[in-house]
Protein backbone atom coordinates (compact mmCIF):
# COMPACT_ATOMS: atom_id res chain seq x y z
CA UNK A 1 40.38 49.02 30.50
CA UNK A 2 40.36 48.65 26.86
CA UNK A 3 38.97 51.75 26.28
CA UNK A 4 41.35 53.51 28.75
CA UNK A 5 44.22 52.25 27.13
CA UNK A 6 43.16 53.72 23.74
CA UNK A 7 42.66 57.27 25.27
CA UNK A 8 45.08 59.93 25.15
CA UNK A 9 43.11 60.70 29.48
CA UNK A 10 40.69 59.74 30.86
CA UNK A 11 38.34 62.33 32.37
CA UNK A 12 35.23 60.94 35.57
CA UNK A 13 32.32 63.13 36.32
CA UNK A 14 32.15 61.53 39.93
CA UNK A 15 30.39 59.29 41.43
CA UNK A 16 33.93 57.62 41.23
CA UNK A 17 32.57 54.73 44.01
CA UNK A 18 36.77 53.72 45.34
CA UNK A 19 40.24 55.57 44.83
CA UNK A 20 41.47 52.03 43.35
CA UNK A 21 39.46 53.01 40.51
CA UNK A 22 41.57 56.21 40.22
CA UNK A 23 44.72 54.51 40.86
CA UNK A 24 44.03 51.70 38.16
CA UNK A 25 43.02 54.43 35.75
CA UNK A 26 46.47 56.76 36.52
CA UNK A 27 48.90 53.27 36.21
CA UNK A 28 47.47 53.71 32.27
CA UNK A 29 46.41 56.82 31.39
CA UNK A 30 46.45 60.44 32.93
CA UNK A 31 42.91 61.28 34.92
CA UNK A 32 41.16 63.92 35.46
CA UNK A 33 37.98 63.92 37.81
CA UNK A 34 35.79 65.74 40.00
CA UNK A 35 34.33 64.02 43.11
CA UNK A 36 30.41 62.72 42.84
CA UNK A 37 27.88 62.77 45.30
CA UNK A 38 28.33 59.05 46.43
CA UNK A 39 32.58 59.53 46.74
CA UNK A 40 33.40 59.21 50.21
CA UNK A 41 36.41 61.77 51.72
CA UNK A 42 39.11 60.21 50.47
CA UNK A 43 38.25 61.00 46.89
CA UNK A 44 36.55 64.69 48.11
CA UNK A 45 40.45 65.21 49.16
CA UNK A 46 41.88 64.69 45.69
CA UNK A 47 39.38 65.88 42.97
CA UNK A 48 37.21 69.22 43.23
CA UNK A 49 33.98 69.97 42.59
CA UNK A 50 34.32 71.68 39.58
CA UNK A 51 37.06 71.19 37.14
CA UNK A 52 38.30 74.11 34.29
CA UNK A 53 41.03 73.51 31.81
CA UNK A 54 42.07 73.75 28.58
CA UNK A 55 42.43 71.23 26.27
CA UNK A 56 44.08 71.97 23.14
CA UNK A 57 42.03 75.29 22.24
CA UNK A 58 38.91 73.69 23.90
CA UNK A 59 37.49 75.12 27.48
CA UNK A 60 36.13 72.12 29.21
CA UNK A 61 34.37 72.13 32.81
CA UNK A 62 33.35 69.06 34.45
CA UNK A 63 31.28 68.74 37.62
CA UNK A 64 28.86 65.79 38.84
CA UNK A 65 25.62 67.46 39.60
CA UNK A 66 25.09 69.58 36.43
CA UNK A 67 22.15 69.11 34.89
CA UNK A 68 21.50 69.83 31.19
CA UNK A 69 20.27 72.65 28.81
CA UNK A 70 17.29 74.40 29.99
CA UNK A 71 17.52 72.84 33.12
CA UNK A 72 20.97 73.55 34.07
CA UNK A 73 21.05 74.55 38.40
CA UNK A 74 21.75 78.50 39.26
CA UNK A 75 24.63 77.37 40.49
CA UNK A 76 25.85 75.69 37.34
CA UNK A 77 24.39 78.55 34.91
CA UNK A 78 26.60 81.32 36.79
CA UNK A 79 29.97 78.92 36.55
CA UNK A 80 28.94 78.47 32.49
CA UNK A 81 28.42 82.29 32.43
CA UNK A 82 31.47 83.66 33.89
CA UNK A 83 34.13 80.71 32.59
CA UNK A 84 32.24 79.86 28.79
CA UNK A 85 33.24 76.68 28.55
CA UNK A 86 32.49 75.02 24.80
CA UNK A 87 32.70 71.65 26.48
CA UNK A 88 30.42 70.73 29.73
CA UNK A 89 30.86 67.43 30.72
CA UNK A 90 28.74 66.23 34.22
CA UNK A 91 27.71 63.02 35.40
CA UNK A 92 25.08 62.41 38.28
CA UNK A 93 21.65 61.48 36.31
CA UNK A 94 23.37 58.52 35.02
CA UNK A 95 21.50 59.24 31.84
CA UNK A 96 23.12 59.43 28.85
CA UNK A 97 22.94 62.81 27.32
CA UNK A 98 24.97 64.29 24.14
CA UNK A 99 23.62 67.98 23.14
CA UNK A 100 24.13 71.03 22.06
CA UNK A 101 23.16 74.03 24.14
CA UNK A 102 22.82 76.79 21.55
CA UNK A 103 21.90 79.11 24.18
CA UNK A 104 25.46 78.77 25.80
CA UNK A 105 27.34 77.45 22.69
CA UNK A 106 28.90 74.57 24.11
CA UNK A 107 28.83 70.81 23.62
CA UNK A 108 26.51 69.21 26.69
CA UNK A 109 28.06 65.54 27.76
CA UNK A 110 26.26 63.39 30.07
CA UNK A 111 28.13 60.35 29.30
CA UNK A 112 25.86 58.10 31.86
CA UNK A 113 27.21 55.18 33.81
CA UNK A 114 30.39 52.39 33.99
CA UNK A 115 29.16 50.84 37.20
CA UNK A 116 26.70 48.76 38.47
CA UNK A 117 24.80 50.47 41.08
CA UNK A 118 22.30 53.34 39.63
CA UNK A 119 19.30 53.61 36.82
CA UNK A 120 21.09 52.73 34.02
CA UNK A 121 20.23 50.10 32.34
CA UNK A 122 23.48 49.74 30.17
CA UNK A 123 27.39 50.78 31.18
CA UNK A 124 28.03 53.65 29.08
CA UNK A 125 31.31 55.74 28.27
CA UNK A 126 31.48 58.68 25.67
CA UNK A 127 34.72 58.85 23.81
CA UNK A 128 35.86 62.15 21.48
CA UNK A 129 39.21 63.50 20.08
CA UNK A 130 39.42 67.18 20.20
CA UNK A 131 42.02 68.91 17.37
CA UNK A 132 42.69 72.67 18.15
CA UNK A 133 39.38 73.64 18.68
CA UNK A 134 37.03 71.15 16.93
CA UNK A 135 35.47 68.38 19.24
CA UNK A 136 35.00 65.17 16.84
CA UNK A 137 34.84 61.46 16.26
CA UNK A 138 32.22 61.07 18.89
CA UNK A 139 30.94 57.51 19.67
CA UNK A 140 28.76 55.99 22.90
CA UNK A 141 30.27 53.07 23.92
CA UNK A 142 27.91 50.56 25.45
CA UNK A 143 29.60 48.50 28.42
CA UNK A 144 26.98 45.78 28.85
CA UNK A 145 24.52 45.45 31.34
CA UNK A 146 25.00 47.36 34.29
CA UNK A 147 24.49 43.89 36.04
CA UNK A 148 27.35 42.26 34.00
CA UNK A 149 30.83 42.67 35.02
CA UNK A 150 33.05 43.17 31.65
């Protein structure tokens, strides 16, 4: 919670596992999340699928099942078409994945995994201010072990 309490929000790419985790998140900071293939109902009923805002002069879209450039779904490749995001943030892989796509000209975030069920090895958050329209100060945070509760 350290980390949420230094945030301005907090934005989830899914896979969001109970709504207390929203609700602990929201007593600190505003959130902003999209539901993940694992989220049962409950959190299907509050956050979409796919999430487009601005913020500042940045247009960010968030989703959980999103792949990454050059290997982005149909689905996925029309949504970055028609809305031209310059920030794509998606979860899913629970790999974490920072890249440009040149081909789309937006920043690709994967920021991997907090939790302890999945691949990962190590509990991973991305963190980034964004000022007008520059995205900057970018930093991995490493968690732990996914096996460790911190």
């Amino acid at each position: 919670m350290k980390y949420v309490e230094q945030a301005d929000e907090v934005w989830h790419a899914g896979d969001i596992g109970t709504m207390d985790v929203c609700k602990s998140i929201q007593k600190v900071k505003p959130f902003k999340a999209v539901f993940g293939n694992i989220d049962a109902p409950d959190i299907r009923s509050v956050y979409p699928e796919n999430l487009f805002f601005d913020c500042e002069e940045v247009k960010v879209f968030i989703t959980h099942i999103g792949g990454y450039p050059g290997k982005y779904p149909a689905k996925i490749k029309q949504l970055i078409k028609e809305n031209k995001p310059q920030l794509f943030i998606c979860g899913h892989s629970h790999i974490l994945k920072v890249m440009f796509d040149k081909e789309n000209n937006l920043l690709h975030i994967n920021p991997g995994a907090c939790g302890v069920h999945g691949f990962h090895r190590v509990k991973t958050v991305v963190q980034f201010e964004i000022d007008k329209k520059e995205i900057k100060n970018l930093a991995v945070i490493e968690l732990g072990n996914r096996n460790s509760i911190n």
